[in-house]
C-alpha atoms as a PDB file:
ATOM      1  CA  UNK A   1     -27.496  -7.595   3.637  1.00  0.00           C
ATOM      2  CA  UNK A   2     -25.151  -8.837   6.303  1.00  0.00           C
ATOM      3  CA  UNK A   3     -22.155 -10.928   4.381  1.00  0.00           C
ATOM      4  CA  UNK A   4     -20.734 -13.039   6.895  1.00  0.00           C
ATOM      5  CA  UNK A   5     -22.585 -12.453  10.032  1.00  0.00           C
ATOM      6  CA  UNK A   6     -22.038 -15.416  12.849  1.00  0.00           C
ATOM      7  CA  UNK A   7     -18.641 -16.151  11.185  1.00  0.00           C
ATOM      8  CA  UNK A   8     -15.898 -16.039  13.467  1.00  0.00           C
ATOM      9  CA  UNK A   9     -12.644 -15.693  11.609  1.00  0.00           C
ATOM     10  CA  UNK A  10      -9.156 -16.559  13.344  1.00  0.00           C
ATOM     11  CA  UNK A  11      -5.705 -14.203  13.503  1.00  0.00           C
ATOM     12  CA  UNK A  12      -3.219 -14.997  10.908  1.00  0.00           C
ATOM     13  CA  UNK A  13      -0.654 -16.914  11.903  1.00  0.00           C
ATOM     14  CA  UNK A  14       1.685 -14.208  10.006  1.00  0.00           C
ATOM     15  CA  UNK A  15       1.847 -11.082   8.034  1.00  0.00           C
ATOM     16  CA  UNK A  16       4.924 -10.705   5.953  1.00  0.00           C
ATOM     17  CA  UNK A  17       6.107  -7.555   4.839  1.00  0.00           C
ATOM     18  CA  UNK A  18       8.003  -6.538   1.737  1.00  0.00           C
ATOM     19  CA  UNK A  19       9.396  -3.531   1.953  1.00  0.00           C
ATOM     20  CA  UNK A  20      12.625  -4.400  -0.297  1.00  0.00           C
ATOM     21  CA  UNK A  21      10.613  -5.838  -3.439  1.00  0.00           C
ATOM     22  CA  UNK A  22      11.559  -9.325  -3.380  1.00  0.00           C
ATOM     23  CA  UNK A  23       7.816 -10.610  -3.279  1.00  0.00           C
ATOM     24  CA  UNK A  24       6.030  -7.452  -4.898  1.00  0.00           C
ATOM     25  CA  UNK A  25       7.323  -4.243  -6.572  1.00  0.00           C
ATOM     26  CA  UNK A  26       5.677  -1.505  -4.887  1.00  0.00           C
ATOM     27  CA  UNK A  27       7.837   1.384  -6.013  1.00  0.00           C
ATOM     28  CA  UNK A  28       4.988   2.748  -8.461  1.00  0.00           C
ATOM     29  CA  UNK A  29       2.133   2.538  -5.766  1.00  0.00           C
ATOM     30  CA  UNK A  30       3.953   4.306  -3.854  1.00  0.00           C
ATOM     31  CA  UNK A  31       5.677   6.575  -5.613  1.00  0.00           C
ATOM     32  CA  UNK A  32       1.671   7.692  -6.830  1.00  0.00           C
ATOM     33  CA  UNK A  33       0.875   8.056  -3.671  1.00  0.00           C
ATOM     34  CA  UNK A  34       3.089   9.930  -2.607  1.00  0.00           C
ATOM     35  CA  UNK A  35       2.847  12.079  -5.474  1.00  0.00           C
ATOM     36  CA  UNK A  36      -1.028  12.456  -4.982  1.00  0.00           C
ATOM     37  CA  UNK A  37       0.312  14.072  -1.331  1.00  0.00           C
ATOM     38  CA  UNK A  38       2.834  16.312  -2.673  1.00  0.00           C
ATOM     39  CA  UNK A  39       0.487  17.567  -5.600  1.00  0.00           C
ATOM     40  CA  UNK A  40      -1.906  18.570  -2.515  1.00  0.00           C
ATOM     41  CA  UNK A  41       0.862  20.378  -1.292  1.00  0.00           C
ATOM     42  CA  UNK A  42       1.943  22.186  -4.618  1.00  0.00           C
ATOM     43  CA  UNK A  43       4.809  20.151  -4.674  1.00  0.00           C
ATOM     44  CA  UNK A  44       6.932  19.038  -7.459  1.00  0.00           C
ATOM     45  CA  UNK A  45       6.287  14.963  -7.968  1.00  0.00           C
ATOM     46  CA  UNK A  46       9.186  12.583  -7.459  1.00  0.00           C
ATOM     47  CA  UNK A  47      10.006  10.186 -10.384  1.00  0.00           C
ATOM     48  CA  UNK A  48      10.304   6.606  -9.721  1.00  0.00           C
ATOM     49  CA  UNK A  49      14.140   6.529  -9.949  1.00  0.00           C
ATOM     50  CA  UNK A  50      14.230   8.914  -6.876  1.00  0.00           C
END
């Protein structure tokens, strides 16, 4: 099944970035994440507050 095929989409206008929280807190996504790559390492995982 090919979902879409012949569409042609356009570029965004935009992309916004929110890398201080106003729009979205992202501090536990990526504090897991980056726990899930220290844990690989046999690292100790960072709390949230760090």
């Amino acid at each position: 099944m090919n979902v879409g095929a012949g569409r042609r989409f356009r570029s965004p206008k935009a992309i916004l970035f929110d890398l201080d929280g106003t729009l979205v807190d992202s501090a536990p996504d990526i504090t897991a994440a980056v726990n899930e790559l220290l844990a690989g390492r046999d690292l100790p995982p960072l709390r949230l507050e760090q």
